[in-house]
N, C-alpha and C. Protein backbone atom coordinates (compact mmCIF):
# COMPACT_ATOMS: atom_id res chain seq x y z
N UNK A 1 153.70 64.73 93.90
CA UNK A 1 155.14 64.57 93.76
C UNK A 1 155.73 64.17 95.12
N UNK A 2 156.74 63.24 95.25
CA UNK A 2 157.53 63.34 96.13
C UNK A 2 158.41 63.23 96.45
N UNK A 3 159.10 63.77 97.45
CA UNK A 3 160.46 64.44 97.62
C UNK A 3 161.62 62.83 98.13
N UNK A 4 162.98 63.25 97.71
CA UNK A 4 163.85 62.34 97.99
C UNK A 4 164.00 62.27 99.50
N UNK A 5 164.51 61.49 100.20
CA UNK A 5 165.00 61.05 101.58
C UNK A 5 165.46 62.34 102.28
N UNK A 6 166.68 62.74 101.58
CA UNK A 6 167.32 63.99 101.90
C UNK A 6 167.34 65.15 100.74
N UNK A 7 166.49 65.93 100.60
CA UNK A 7 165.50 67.04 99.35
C UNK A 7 166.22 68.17 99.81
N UNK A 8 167.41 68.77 98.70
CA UNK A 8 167.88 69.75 98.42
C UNK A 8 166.50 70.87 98.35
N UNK A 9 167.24 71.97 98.20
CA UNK A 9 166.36 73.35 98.84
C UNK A 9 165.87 73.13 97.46
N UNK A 10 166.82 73.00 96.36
CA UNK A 10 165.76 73.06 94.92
C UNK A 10 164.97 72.47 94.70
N UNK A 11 164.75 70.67 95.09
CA UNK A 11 164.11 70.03 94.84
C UNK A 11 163.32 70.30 95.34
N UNK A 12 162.49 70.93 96.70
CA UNK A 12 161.64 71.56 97.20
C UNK A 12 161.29 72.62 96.52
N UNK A 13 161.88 73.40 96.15
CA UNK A 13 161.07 74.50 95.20
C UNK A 13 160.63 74.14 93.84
N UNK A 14 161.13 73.24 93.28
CA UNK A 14 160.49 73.03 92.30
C UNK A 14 159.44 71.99 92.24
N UNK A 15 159.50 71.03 93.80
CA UNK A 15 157.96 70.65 93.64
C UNK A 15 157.22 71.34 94.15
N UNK A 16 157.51 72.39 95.00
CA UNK A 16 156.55 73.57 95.48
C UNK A 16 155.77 74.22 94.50
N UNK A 17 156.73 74.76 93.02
CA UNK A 17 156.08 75.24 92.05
C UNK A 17 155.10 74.53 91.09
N UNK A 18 155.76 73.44 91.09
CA UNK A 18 154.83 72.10 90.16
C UNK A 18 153.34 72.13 90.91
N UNK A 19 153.28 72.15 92.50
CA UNK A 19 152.22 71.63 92.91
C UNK A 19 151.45 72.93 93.10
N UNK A 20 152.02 74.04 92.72
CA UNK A 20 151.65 75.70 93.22
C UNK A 20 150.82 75.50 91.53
N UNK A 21 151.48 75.17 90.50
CA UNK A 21 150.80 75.32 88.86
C UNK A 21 149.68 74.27 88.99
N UNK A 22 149.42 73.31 89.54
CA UNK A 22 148.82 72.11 89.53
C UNK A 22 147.62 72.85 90.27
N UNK A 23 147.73 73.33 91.33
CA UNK A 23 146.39 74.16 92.29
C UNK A 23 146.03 74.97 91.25
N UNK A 24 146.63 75.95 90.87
CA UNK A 24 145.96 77.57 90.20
C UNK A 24 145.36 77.22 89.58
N UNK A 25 145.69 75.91 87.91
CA UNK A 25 145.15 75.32 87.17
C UNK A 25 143.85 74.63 87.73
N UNK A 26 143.51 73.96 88.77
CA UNK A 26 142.81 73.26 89.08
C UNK A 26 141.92 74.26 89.45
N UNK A 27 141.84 75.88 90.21
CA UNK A 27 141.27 76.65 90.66
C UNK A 27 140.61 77.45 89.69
N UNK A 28 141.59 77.55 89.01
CA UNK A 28 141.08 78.24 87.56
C UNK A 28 139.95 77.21 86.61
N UNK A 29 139.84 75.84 86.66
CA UNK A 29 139.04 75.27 85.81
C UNK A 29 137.89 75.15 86.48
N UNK A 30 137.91 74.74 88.15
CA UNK A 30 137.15 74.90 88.68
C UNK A 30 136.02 76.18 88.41
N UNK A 31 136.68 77.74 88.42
CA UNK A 31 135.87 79.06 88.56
C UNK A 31 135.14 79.58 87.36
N UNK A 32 136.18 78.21 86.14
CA UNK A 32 135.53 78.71 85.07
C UNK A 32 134.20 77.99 84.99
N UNK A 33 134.07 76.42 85.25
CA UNK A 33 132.86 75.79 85.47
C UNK A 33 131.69 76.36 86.21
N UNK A 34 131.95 77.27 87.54
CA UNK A 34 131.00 78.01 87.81
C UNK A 34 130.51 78.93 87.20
N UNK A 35 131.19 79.57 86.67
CA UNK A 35 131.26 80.61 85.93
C UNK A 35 130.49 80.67 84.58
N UNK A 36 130.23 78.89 84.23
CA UNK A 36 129.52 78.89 82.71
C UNK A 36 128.13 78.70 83.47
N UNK A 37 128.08 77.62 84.78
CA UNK A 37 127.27 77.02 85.22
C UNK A 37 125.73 77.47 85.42
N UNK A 38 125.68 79.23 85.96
CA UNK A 38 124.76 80.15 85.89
C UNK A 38 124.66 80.42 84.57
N UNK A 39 125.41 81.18 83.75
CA UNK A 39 124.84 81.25 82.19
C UNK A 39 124.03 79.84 81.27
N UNK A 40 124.53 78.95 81.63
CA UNK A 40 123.85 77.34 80.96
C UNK A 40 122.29 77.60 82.04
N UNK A 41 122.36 77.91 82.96
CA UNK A 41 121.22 77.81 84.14
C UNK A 41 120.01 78.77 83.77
N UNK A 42 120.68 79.82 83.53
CA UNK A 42 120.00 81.28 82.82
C UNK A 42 119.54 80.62 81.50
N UNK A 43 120.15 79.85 80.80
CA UNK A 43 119.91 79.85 79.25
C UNK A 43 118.78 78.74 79.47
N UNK A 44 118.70 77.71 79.89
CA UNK A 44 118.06 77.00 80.03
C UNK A 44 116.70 77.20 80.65
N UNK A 45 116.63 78.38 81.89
CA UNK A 45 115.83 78.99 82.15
C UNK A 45 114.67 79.36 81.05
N UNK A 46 115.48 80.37 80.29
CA UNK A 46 114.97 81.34 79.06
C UNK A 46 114.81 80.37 78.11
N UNK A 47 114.82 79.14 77.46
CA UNK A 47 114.63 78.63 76.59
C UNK A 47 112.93 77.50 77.34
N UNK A 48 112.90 77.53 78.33
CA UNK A 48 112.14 76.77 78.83
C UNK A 48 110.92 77.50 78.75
N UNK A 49 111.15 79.20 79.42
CA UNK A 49 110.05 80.25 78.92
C UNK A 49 109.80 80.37 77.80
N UNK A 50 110.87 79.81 76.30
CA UNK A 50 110.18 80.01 75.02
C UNK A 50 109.61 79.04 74.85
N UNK A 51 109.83 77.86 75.49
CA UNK A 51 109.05 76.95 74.55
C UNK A 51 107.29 76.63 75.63
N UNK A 52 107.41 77.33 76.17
CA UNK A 52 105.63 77.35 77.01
C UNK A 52 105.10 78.67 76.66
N UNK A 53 106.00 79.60 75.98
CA UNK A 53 105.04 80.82 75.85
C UNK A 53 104.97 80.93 73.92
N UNK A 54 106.10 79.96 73.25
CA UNK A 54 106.11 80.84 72.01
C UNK A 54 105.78 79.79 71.44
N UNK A 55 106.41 78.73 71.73
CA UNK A 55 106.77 77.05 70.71
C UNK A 55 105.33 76.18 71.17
N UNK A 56 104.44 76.28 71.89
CA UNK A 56 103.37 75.41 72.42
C UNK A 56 102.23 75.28 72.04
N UNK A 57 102.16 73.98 71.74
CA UNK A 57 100.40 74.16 70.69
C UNK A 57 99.63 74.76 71.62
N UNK A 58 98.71 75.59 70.36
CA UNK A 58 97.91 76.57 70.31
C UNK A 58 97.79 77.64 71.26
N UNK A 59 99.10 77.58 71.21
CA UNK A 59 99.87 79.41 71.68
C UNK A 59 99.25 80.44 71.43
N UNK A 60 99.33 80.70 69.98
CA UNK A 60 98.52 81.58 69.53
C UNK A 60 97.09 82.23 69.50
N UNK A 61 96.53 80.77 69.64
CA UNK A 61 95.09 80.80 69.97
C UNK A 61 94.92 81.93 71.12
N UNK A 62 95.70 81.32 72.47
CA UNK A 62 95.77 81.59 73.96
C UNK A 62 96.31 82.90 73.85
N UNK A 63 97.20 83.49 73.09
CA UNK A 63 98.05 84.96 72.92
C UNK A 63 96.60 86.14 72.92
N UNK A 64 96.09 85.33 71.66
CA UNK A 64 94.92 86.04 70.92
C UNK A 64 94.38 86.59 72.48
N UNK A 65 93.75 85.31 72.32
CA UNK A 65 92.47 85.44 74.07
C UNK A 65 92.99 86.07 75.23
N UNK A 66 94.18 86.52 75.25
CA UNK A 66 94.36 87.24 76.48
C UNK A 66 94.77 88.67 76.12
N UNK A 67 94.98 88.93 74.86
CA UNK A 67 95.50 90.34 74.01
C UNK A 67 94.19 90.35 74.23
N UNK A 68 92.96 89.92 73.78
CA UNK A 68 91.48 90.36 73.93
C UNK A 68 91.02 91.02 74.74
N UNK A 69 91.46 90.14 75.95
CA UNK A 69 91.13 90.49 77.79
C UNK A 69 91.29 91.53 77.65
N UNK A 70 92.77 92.06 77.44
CA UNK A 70 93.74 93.08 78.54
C UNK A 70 94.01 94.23 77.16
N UNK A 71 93.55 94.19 76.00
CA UNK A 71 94.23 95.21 75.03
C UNK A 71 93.69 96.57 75.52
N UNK A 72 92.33 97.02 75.60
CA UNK A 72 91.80 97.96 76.71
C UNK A 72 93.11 98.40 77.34
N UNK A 73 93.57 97.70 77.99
CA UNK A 73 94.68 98.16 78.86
C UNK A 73 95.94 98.41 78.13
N UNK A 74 95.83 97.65 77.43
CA UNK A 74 97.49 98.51 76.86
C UNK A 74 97.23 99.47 75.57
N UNK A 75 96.46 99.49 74.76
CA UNK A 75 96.43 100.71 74.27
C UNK A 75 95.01 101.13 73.85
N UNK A 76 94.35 101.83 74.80
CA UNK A 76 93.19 101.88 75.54
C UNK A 76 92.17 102.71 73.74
N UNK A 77 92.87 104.03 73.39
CA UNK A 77 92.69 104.62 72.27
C UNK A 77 92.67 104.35 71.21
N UNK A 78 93.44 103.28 70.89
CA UNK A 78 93.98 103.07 69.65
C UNK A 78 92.72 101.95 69.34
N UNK A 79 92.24 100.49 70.09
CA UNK A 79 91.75 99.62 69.94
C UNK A 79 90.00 100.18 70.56
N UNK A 80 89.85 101.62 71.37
CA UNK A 80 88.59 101.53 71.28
C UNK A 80 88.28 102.39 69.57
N UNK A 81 88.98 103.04 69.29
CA UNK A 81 89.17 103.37 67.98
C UNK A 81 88.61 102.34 66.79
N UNK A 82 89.88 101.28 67.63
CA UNK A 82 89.35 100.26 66.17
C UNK A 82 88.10 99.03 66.54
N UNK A 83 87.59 99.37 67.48
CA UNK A 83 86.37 98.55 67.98
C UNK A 83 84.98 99.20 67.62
N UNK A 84 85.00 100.53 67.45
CA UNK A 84 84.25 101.23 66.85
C UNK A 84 84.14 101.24 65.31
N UNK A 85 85.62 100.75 64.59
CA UNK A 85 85.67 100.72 63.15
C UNK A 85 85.23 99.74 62.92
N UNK A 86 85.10 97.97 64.05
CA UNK A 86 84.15 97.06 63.21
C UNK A 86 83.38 97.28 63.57
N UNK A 87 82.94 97.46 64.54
CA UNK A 87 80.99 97.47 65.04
C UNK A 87 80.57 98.11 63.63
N UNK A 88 81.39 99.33 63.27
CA UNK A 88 80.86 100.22 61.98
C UNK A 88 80.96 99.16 60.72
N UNK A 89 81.77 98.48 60.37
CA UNK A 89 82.12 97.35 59.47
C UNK A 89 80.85 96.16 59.72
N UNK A 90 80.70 95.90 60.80
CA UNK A 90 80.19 94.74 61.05
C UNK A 90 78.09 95.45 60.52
N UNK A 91 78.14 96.27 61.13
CA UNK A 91 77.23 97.18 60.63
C UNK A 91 76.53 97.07 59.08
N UNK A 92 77.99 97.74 58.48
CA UNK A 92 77.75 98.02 57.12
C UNK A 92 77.94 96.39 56.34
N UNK A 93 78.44 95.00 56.96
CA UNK A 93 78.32 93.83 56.27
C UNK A 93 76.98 93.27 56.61
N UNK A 94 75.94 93.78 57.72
CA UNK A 94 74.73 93.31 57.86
C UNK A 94 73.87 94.28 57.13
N UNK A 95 73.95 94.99 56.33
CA UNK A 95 73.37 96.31 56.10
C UNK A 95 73.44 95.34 54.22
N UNK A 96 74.50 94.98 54.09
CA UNK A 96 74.90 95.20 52.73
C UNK A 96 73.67 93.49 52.35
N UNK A 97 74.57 92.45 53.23
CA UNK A 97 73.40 91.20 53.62
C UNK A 97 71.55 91.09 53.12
N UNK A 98 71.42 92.15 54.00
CA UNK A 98 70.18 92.40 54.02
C UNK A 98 69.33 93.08 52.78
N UNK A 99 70.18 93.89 52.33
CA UNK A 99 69.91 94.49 50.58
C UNK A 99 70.05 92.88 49.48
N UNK A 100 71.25 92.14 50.05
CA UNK A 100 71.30 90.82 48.78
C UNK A 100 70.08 90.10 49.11
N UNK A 101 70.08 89.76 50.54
CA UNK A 101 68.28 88.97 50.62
C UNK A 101 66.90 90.01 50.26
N UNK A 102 66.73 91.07 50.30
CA UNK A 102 66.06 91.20 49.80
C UNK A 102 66.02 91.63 48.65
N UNK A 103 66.86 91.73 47.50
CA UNK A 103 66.77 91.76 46.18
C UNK A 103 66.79 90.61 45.25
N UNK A 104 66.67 89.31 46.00
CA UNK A 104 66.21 88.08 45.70
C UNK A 104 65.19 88.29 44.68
N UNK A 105 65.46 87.35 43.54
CA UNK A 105 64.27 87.05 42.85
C UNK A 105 62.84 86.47 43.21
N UNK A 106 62.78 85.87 43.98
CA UNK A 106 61.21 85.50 44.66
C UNK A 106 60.98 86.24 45.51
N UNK A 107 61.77 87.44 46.22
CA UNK A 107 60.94 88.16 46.89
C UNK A 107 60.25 89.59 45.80
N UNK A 108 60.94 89.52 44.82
CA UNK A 108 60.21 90.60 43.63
C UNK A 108 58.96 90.25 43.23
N UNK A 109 58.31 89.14 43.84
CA UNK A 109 56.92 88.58 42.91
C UNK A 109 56.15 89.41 43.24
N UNK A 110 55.48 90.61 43.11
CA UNK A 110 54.46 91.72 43.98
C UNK A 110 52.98 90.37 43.55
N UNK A 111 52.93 89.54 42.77
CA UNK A 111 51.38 89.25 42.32
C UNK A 111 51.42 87.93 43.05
């Protein structure tokens, strides 16, 4: 804005205020842009970690193989528990195997 030749006290205050609303506004849009700028930064962050840990071919595969490694470690009881229930499974499916091959009809020939 600018002022006439010879600028009454009002005309000064009211471009004082015009240009006082014109800053705050401008300060205020400014703080809000920062203000989203880290959350968009954060989000983008966290979406970048989903898509290399959750969304990525054969994720799962790789989840598997490292739950394998490290399950020992996270629930040490529970999985030697159930490592003992297949060995016992795996056991009783070579156990069961071995009864179907040998109750084969050509191995019954005694003559």
């Amino acid at each position: 804005m600018q002022l006439s030749n010879n600028p009454t006290a009002a005309e000064v205050l009211s471009c004082l205020k015009s240009l006082h609303s014109e800053a705050v506004y401008r300060c205020r849009t400014a703080l809000d842009d920062l203000l989203a700028e880290p959350n968009q930064a954060a989000f983008a962050i966290v979406e970048e970690f989903l898509d290399r840990i959750l969304r990525a071919e054969g994720v799962k595969t790789e989840w598997r193989i490292f739950l394998e490694s490290v399950r020992h470690e996270i629930w040490p009881q529970e999985f030697e528990a159930l490592g003992e229930r297949s060995q016992l499974r795996q056991q009783w499916l070579d156990s069961v195997a071995a009864a179907l091959g040998a109750n084969q009809l050509e191995r019954m020939k005694f003559l």
